[in-house]
C-alpha atoms as a PDB file:
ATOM      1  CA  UNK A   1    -100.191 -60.726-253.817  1.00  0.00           C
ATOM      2  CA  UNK A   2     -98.739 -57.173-254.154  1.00  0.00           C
ATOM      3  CA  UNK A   3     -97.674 -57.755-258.172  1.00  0.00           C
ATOM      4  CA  UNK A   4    -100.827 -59.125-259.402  1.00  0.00           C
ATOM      5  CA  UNK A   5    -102.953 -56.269-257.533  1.00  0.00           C
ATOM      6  CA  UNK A   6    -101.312 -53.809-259.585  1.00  0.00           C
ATOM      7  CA  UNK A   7    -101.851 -55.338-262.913  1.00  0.00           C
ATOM      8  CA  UNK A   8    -105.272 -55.900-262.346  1.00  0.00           C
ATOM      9  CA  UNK A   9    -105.545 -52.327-261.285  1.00  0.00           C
ATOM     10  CA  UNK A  10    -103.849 -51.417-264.150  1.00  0.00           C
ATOM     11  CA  UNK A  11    -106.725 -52.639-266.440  1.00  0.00           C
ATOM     12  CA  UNK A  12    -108.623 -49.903-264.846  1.00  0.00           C
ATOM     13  CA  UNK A  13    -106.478 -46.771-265.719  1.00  0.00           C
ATOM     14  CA  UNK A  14    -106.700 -44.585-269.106  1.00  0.00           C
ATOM     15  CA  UNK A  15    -104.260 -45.099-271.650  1.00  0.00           C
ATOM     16  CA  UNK A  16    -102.971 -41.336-271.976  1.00  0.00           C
ATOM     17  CA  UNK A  17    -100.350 -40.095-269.874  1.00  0.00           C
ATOM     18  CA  UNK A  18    -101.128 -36.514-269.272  1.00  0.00           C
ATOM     19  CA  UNK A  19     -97.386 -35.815-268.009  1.00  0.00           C
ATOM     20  CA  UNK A  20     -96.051 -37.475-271.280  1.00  0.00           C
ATOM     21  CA  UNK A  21     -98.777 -36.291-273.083  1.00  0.00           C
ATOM     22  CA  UNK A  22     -99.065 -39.558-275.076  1.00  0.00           C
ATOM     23  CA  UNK A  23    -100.011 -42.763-274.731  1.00  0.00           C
ATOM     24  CA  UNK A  24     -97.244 -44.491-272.799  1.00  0.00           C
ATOM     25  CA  UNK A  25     -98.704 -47.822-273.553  1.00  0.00           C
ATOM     26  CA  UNK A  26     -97.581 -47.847-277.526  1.00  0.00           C
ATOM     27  CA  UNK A  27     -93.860 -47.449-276.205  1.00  0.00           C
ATOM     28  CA  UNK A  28     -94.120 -51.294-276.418  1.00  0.00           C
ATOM     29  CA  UNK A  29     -94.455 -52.065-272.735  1.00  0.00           C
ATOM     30  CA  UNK A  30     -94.738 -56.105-272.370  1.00  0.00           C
ATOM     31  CA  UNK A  31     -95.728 -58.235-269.362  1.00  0.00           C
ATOM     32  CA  UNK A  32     -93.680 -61.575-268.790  1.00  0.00           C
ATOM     33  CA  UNK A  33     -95.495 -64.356-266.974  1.00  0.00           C
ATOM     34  CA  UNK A  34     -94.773 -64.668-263.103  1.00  0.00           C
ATOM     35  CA  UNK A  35     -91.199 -66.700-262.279  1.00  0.00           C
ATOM     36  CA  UNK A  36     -92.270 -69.129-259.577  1.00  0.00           C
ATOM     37  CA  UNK A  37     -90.344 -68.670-256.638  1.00  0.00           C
ATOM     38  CA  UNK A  38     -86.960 -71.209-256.362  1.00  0.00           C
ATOM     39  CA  UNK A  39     -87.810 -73.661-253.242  1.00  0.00           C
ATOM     40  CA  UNK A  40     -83.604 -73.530-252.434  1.00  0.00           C
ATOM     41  CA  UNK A  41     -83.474 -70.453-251.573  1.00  0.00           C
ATOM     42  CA  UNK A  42     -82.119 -66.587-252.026  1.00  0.00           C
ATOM     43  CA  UNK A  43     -79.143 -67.323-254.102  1.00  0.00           C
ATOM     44  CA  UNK A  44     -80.497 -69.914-256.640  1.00  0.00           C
ATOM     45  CA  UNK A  45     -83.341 -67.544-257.140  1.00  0.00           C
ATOM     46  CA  UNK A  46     -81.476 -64.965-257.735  1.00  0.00           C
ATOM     47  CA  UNK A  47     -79.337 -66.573-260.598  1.00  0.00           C
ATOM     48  CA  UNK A  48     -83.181 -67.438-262.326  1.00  0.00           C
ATOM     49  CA  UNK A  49     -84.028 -63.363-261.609  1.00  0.00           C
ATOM     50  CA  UNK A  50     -80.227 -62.484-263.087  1.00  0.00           C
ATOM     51  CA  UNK A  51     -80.980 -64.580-266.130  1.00  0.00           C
ATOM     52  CA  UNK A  52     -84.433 -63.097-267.127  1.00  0.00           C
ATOM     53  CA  UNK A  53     -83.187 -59.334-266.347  1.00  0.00           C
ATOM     54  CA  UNK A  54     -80.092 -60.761-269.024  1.00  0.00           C
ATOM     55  CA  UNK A  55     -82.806 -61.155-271.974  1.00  0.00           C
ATOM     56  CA  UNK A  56     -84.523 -58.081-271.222  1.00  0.00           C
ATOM     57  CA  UNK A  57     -81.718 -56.185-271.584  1.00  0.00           C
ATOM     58  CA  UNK A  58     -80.183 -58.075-274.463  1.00  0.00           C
ATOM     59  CA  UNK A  59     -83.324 -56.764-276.645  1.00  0.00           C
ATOM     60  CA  UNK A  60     -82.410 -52.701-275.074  1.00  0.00           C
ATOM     61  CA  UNK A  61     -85.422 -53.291-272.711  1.00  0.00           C
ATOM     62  CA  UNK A  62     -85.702 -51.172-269.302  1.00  0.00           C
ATOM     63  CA  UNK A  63     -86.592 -53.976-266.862  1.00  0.00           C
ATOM     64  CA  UNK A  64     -89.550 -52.769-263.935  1.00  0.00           C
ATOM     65  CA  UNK A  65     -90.077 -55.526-261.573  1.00  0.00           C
ATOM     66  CA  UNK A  66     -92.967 -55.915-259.128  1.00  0.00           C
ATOM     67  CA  UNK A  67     -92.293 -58.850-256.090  1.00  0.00           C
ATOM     68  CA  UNK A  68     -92.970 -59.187-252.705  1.00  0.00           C
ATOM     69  CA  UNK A  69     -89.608 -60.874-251.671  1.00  0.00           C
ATOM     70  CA  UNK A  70     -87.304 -58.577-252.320  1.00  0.00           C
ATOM     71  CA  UNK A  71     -84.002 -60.172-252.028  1.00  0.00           C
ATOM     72  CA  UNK A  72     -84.701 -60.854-256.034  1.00  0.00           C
ATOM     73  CA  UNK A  73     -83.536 -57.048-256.197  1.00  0.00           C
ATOM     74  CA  UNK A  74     -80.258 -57.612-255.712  1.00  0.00           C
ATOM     75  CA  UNK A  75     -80.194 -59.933-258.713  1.00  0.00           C
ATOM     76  CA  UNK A  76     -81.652 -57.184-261.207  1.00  0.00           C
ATOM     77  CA  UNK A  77     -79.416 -54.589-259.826  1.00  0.00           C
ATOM     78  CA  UNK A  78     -76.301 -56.717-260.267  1.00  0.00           C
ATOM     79  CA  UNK A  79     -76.989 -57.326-264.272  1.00  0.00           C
ATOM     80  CA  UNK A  80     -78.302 -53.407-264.948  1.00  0.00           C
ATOM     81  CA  UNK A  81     -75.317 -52.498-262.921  1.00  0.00           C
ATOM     82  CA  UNK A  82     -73.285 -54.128-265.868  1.00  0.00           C
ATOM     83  CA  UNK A  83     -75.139 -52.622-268.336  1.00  0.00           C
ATOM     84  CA  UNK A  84     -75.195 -49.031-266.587  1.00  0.00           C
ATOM     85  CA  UNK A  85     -72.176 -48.289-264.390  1.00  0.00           C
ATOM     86  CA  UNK A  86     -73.445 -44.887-263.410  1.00  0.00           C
ATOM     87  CA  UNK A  87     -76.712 -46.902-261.321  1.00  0.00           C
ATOM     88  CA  UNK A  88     -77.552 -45.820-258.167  1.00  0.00           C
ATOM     89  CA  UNK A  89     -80.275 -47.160-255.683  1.00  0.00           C
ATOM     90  CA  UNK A  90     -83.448 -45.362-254.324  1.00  0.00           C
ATOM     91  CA  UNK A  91     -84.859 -47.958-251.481  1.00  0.00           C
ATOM     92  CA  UNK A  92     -88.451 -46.924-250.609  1.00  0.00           C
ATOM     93  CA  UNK A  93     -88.766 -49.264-247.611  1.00  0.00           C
ATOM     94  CA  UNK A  94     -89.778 -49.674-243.750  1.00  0.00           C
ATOM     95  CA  UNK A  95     -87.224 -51.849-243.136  1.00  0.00           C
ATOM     96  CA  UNK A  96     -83.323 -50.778-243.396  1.00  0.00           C
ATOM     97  CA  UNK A  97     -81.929 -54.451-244.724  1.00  0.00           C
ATOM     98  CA  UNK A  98     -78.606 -53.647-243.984  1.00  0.00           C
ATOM     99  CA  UNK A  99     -77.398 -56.895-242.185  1.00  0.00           C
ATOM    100  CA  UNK A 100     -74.660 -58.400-242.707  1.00  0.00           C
ATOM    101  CA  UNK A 101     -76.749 -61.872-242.935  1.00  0.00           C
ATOM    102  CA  UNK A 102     -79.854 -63.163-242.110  1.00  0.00           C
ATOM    103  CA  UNK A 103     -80.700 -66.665-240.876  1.00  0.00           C
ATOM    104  CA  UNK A 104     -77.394 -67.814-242.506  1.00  0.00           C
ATOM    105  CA  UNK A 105     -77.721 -65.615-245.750  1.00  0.00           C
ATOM    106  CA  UNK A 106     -75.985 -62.708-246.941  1.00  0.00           C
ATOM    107  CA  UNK A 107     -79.046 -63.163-249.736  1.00  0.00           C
ATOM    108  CA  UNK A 108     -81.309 -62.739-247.537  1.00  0.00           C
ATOM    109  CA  UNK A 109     -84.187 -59.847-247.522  1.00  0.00           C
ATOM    110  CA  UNK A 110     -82.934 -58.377-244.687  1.00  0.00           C
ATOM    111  CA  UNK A 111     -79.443 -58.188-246.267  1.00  0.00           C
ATOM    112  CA  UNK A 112     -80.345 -56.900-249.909  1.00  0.00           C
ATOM    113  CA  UNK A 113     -79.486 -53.138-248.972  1.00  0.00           C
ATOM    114  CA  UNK A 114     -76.034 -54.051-247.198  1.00  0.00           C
ATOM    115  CA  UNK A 115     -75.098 -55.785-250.342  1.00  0.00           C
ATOM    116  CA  UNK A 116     -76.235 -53.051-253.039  1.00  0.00           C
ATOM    117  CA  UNK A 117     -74.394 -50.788-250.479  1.00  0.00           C
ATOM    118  CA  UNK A 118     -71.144 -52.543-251.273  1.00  0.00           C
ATOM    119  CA  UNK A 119     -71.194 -51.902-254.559  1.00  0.00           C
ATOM    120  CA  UNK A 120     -72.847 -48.261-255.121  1.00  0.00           C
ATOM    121  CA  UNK A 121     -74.835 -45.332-253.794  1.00  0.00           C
ATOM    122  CA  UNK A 122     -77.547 -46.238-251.913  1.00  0.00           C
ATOM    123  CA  UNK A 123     -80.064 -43.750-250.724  1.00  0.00           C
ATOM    124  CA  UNK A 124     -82.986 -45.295-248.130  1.00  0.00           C
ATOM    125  CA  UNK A 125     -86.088 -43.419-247.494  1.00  0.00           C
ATOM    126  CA  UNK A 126     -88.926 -44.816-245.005  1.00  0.00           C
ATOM    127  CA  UNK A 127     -86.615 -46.149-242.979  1.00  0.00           C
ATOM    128  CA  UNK A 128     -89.031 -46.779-239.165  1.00  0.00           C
ATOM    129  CA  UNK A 129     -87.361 -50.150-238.478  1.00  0.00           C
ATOM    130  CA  UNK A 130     -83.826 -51.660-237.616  1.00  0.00           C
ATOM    131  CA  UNK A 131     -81.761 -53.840-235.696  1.00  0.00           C
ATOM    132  CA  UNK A 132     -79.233 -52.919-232.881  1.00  0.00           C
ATOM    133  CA  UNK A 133     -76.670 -54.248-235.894  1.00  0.00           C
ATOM    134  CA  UNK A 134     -77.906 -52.192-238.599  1.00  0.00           C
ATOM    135  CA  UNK A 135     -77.764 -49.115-236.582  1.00  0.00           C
ATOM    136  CA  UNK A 136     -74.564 -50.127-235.147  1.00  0.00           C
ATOM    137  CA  UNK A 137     -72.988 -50.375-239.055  1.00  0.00           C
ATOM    138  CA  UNK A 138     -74.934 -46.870-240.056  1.00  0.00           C
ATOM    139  CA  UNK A 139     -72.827 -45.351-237.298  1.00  0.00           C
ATOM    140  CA  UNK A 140     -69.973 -46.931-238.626  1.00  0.00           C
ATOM    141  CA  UNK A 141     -70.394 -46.129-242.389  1.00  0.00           C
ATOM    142  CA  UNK A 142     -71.776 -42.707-241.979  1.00  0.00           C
ATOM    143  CA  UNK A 143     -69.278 -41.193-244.549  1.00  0.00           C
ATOM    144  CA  UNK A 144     -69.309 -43.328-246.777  1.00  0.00           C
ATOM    145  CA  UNK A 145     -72.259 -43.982-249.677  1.00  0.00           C
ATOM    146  CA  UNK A 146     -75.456 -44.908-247.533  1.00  0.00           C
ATOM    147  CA  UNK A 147     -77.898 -41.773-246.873  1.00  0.00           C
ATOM    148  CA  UNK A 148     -80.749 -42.582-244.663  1.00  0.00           C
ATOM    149  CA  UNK A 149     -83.375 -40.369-243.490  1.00  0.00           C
ATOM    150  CA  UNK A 150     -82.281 -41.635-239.915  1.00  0.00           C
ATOM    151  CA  UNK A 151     -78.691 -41.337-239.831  1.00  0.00           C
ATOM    152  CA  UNK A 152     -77.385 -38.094-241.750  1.00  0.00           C
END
């Protein structure tokens, strides 16, 4: 219940920014109502996620997306990617999600870091959990474009 915490708690903050000096909020920022989650799983949600993040962008939007399941990122990062070949990631996390798959899915949300990984730099920070196989393919990959705070 992460997302709608933060809106509500957003109701409670002042409207100037005093970094931006301005108020931020007549930028044009707009909410879209919640996407209920996809009962088939990872990849069919993702494909709902990728076509949502599609419109955004279409109207020169910068997409910010709150969720609690977080295999959805890999879906957002995919279509900016295509808009903004430069991306990198920044994963603020506990958890490293670099397996190769997780209860049959490379979708999974224990597998969304391995896959942005594949595709671009991918800085972790947080990291205080893994599995024998994620520190087994850190070891592995240590030159390439993964930086963790674990494994320099």
């Amino acid at each position: 219940m992460g997302p709608a915490a933060i809106l509500e708690a957003s109701g409670n903050m002042e409207l100037y920014d005093e970094e931006l000096c301005k108020e931020t909020y007549l930028s044009g920022i707009h909410t879209l109502p919640f996407l209920e989650a996809d009962a088939r799983g990872p990849k069919e949600m993702m494909a709902t996620v990728r076509q949502k993040i599609s419109e955004i962008i279409s109207f020169h939007k910068i997409p910010v997306t709150l969720g609690g399941e977080h295999s959805i990122s890999l879906a957002v990062f995919r279509r900016c990617r295509k808009k903004y070949p430069g991306l990198s990631v920044l994963q603020l996390d506990a958890h490293a999600d670099m397996r190769d798959s997780y209860q049959g899915s490379p979708f999974s949300h224990a597998s969304v870091a391995r896959r942005i990984s594949e595709c671009c730099p991918l800085v972790q920070a947080g990291i205080r959990s893994m599995s024998a196989e994620e520190a087994a393919f850190f070891t592995e990959k240590r030159s390439q474009n993964i930086f963790c705070g674990l494994y320099p």
